[in-house]
PDB file of N, CA and C in Angstrom:
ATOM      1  N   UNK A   1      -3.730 -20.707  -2.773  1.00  0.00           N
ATOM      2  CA  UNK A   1      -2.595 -19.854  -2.441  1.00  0.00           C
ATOM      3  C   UNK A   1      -2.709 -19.446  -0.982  1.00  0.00           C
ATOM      4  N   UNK A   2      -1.746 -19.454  -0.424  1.00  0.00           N
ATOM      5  CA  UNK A   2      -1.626 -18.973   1.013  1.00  0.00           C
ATOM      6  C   UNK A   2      -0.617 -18.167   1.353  1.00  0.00           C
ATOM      7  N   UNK A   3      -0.746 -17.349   2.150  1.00  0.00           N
ATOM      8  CA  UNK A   3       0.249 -16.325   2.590  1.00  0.00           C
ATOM      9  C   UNK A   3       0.470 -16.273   4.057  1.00  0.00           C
ATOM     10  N   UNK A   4       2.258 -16.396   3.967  1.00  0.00           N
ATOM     11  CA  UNK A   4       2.281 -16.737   5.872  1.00  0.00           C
ATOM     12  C   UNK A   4       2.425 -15.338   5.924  1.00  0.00           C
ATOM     13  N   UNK A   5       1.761 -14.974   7.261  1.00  0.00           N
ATOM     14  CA  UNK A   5       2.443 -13.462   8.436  1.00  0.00           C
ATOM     15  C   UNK A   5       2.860 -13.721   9.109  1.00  0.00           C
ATOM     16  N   UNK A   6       3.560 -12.483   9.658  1.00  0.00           N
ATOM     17  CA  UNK A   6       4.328 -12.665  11.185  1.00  0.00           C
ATOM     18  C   UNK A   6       2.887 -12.276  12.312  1.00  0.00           C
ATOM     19  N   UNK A   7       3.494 -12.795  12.716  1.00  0.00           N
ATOM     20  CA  UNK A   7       2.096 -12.699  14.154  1.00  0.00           C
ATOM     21  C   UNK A   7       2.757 -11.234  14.573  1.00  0.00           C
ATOM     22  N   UNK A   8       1.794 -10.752  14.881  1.00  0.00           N
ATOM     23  CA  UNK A   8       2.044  -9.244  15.599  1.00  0.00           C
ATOM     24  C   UNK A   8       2.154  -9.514  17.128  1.00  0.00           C
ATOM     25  N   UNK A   9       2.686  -8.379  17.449  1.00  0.00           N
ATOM     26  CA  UNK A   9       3.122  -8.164  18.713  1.00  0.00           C
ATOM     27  C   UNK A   9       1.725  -7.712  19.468  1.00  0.00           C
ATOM     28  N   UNK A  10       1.242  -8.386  20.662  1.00  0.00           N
ATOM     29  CA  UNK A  10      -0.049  -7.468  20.346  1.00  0.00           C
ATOM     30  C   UNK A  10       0.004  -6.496  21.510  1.00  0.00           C
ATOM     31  N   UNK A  11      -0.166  -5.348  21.924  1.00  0.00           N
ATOM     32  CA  UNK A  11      -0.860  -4.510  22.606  1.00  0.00           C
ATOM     33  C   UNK A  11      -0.719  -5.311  24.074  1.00  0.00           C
ATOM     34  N   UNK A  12      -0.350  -4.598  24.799  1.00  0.00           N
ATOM     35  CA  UNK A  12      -0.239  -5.580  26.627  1.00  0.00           C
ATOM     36  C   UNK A  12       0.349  -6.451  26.496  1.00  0.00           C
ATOM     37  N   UNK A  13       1.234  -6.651  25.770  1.00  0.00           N
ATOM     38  CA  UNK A  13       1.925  -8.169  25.537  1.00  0.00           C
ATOM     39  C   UNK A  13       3.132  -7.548  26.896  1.00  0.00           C
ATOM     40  N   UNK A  14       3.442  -8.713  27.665  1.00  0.00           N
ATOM     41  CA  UNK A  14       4.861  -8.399  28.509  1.00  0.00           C
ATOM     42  C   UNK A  14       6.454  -7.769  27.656  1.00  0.00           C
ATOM     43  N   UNK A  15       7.201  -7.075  27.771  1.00  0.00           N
ATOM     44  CA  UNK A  15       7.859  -6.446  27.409  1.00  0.00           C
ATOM     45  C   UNK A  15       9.052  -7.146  28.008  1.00  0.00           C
ATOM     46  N   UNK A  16       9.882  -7.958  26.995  1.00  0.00           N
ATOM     47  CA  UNK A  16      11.492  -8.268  27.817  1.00  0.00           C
ATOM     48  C   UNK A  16      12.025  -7.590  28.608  1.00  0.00           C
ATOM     49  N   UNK A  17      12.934  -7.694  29.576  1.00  0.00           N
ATOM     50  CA  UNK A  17      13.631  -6.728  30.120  1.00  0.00           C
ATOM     51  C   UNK A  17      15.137  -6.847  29.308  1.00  0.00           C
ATOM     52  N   UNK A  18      15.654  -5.711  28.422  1.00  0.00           N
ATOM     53  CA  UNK A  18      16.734  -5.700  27.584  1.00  0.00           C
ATOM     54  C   UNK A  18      17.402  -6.634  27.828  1.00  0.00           C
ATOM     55  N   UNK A  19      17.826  -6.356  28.808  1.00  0.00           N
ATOM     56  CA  UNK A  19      19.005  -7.579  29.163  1.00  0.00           C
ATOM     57  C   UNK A  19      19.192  -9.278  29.032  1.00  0.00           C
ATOM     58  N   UNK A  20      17.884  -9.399  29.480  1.00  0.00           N
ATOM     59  CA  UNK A  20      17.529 -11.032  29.451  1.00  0.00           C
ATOM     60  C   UNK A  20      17.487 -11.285  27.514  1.00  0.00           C
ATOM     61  N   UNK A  21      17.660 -12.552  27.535  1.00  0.00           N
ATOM     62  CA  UNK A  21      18.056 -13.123  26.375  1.00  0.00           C
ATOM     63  C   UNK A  21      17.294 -13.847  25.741  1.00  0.00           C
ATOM     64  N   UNK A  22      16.639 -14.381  24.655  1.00  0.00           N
ATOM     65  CA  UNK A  22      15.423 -15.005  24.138  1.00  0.00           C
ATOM     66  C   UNK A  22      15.967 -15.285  22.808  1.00  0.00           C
ATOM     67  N   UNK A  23      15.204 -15.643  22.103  1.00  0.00           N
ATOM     68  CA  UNK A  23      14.996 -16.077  20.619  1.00  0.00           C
ATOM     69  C   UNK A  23      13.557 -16.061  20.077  1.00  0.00           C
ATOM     70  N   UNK A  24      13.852 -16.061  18.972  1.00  0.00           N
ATOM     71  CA  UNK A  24      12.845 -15.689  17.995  1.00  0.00           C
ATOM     72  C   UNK A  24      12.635 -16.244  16.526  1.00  0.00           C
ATOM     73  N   UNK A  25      11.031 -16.653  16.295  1.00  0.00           N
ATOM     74  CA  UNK A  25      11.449 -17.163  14.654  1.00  0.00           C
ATOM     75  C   UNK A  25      11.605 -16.237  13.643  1.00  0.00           C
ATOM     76  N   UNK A  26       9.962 -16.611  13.022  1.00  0.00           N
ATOM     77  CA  UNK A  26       9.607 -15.687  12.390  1.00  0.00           C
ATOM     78  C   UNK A  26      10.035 -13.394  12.564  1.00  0.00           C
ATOM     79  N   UNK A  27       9.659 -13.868  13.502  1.00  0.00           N
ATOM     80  CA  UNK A  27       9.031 -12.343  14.116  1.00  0.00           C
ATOM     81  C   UNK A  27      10.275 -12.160  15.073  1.00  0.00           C
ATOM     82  N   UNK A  28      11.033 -10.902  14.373  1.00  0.00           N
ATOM     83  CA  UNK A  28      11.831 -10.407  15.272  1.00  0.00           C
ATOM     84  C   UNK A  28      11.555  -9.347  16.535  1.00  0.00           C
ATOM     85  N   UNK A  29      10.579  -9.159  16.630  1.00  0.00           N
ATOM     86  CA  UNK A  29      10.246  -8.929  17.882  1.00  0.00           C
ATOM     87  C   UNK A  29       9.264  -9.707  18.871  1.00  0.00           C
ATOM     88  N   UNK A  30       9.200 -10.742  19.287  1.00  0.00           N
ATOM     89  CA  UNK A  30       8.414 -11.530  19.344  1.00  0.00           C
ATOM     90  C   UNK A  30       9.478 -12.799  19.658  1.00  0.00           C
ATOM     91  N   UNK A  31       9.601 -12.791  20.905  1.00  0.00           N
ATOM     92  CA  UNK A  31      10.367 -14.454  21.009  1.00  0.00           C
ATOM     93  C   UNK A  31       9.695 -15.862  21.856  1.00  0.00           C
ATOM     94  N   UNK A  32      10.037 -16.766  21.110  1.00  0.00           N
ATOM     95  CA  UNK A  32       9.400 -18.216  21.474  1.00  0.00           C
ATOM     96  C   UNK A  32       8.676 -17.724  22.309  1.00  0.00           C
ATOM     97  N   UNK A  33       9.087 -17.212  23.904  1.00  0.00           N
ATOM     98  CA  UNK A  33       7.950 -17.681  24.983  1.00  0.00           C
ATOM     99  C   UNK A  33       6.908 -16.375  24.866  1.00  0.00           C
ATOM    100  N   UNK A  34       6.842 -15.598  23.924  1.00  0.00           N
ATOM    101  CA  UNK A  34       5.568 -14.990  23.793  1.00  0.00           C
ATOM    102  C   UNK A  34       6.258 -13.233  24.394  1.00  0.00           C
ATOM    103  N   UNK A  35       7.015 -13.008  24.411  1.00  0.00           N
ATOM    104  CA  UNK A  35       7.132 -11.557  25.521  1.00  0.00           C
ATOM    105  C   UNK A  35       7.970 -10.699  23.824  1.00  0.00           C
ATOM    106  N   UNK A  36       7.334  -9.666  24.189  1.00  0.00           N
ATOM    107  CA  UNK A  36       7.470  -8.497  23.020  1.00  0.00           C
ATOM    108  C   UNK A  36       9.402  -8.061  23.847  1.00  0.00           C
ATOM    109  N   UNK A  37      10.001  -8.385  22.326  1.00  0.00           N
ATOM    110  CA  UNK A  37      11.276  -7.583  22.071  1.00  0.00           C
ATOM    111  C   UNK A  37      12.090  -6.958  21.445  1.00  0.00           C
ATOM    112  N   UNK A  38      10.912  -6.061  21.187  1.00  0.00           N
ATOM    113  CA  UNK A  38      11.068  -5.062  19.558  1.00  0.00           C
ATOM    114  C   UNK A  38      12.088  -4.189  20.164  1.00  0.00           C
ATOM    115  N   UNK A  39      12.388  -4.076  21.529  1.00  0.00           N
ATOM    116  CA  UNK A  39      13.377  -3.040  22.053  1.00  0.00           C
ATOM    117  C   UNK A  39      14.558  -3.423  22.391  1.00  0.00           C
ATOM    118  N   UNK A  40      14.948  -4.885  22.115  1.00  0.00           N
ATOM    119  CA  UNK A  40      15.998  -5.871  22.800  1.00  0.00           C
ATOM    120  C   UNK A  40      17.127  -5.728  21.708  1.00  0.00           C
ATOM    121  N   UNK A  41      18.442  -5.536  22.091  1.00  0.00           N
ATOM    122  CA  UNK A  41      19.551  -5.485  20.708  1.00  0.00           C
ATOM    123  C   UNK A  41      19.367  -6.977  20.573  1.00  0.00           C
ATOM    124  N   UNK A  42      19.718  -7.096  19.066  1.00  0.00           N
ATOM    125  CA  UNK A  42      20.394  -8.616  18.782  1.00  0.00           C
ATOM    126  C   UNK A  42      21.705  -8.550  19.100  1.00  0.00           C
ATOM    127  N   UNK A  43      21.813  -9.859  19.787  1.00  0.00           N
ATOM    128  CA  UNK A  43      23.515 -10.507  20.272  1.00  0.00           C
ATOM    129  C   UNK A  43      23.717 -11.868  20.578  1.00  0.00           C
ATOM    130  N   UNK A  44      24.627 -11.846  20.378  1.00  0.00           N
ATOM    131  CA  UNK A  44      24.969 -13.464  20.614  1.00  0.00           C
ATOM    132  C   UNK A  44      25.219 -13.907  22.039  1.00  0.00           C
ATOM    133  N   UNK A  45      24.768 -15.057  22.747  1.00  0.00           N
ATOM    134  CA  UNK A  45      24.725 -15.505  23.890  1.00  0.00           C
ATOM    135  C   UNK A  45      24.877 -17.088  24.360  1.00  0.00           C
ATOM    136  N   UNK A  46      25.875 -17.448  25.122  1.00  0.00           N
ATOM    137  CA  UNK A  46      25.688 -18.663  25.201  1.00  0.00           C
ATOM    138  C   UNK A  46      24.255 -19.345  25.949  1.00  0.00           C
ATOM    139  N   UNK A  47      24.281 -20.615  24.912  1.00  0.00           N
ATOM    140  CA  UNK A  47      22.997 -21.078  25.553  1.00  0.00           C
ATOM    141  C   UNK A  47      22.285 -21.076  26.993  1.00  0.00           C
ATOM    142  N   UNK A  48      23.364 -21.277  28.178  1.00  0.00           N
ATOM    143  CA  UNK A  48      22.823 -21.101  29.734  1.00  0.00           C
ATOM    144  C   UNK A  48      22.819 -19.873  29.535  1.00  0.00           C
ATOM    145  N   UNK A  49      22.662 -18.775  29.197  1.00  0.00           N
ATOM    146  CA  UNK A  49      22.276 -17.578  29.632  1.00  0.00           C
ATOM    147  C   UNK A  49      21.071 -17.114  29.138  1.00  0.00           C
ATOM    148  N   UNK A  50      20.053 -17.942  28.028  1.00  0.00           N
ATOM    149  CA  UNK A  50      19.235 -18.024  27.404  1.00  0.00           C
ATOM    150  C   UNK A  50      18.063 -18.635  28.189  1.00  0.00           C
ATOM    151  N   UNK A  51      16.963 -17.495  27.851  1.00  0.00           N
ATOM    152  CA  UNK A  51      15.299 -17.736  28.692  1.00  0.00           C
ATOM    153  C   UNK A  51      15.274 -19.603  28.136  1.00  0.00           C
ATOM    154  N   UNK A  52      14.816 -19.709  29.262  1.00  0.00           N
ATOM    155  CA  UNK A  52      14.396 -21.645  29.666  1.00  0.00           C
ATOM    156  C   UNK A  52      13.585 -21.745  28.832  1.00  0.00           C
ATOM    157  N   UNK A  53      12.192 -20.938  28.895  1.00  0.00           N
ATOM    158  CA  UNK A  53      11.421 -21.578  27.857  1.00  0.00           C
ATOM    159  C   UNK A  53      12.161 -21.588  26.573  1.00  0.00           C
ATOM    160  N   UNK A  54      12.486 -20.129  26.011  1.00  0.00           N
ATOM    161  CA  UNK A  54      13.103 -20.370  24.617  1.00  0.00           C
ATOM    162  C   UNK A  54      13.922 -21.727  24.012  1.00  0.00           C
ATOM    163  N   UNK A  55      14.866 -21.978  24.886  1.00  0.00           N
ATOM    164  CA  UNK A  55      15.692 -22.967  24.951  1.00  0.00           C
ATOM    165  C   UNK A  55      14.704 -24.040  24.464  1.00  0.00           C
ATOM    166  N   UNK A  56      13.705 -24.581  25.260  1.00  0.00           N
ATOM    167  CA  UNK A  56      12.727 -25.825  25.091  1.00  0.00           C
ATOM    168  C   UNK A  56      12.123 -25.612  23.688  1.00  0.00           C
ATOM    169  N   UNK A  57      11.762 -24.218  23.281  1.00  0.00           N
ATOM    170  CA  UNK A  57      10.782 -24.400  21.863  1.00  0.00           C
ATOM    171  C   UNK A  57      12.170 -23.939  20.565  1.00  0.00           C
ATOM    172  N   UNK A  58      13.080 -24.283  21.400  1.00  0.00           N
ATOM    173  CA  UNK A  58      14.589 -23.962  20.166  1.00  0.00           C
ATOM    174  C   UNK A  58      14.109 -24.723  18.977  1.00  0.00           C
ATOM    175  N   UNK A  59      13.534 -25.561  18.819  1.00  0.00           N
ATOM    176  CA  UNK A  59      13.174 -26.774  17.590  1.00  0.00           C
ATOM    177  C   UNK A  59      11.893 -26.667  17.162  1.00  0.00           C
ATOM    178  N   UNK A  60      10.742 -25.800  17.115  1.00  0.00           N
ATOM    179  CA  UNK A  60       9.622 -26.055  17.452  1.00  0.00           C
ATOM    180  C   UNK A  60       9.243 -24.946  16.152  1.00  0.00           C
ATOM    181  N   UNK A  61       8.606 -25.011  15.456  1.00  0.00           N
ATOM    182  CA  UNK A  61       8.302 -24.096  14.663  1.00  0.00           C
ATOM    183  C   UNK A  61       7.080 -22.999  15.322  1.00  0.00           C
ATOM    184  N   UNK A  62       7.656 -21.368  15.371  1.00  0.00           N
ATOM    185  CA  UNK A  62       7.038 -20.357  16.052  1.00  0.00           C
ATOM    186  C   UNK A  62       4.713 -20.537  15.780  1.00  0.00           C
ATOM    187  N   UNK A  63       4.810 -20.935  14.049  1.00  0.00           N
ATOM    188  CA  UNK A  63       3.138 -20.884  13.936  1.00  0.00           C
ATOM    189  C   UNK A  63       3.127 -21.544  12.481  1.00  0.00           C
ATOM    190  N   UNK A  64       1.748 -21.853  12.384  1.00  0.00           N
ATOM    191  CA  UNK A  64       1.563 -22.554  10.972  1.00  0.00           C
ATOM    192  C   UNK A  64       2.289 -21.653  10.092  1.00  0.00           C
ATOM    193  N   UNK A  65       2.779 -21.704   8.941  1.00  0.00           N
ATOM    194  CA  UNK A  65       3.402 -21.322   7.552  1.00  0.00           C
ATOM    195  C   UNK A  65       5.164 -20.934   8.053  1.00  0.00           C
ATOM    196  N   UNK A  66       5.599 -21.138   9.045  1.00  0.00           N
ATOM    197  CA  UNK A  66       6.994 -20.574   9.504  1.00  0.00           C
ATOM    198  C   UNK A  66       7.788 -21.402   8.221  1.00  0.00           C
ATOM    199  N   UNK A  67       8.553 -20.536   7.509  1.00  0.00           N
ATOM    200  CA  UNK A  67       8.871 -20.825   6.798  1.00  0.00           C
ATOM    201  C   UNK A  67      10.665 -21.959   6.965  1.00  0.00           C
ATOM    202  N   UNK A  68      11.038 -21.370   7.889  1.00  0.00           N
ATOM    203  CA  UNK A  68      11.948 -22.415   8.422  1.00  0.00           C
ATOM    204  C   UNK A  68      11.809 -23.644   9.140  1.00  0.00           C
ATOM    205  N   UNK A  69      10.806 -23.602  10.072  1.00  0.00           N
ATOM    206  CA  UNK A  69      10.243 -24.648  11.358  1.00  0.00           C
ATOM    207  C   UNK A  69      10.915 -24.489  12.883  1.00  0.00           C
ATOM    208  N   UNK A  70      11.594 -23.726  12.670  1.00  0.00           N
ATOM    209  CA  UNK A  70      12.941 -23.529  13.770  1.00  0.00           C
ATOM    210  C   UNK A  70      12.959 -21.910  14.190  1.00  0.00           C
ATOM    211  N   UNK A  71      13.836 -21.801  15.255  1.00  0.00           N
ATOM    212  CA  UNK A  71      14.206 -20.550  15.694  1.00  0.00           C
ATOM    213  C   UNK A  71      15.470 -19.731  15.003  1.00  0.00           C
ATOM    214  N   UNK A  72      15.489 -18.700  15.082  1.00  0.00           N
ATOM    215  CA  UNK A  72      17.030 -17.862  14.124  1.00  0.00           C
ATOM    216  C   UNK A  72      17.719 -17.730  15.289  1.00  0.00           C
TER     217      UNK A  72
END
């Protein structure tokens, strides 16, 4: 039996700046390129206005057990 977690946010992690735009799998605070955005509203954005890295790991499953394989 195995049990997936969300990876935690950890402590000193870089902090989005609200505005800028990201994605995320698992872990809604926590997007693809690693920067904590537990403080970021969710919204919808067209893709060019979306962090570069995110964009690249759009397909990429966030960590072992992600239950989708993909980004939300």
């Amino acid at each position: 039996m195995s049990i997936a977690t969300l990876p935690a946010v950890a402590p000193g992690r870089p902090k989005a700046d609200p505005d800028d735009d990201h994605l995320y799998c698992c872990n809604p605070d926590l997007s693809l390129c690693g920067m904590d955005i537990s403080d970021s509203p969710e919204r919808d954005f067209p893709d060019h206005e979306c962090c570069l890295v995110c964009l690249a790991l759009e397909d990429t499953p966030c960590g072992p057990g992600c239950p989708d394989g993909g980004a939300a």
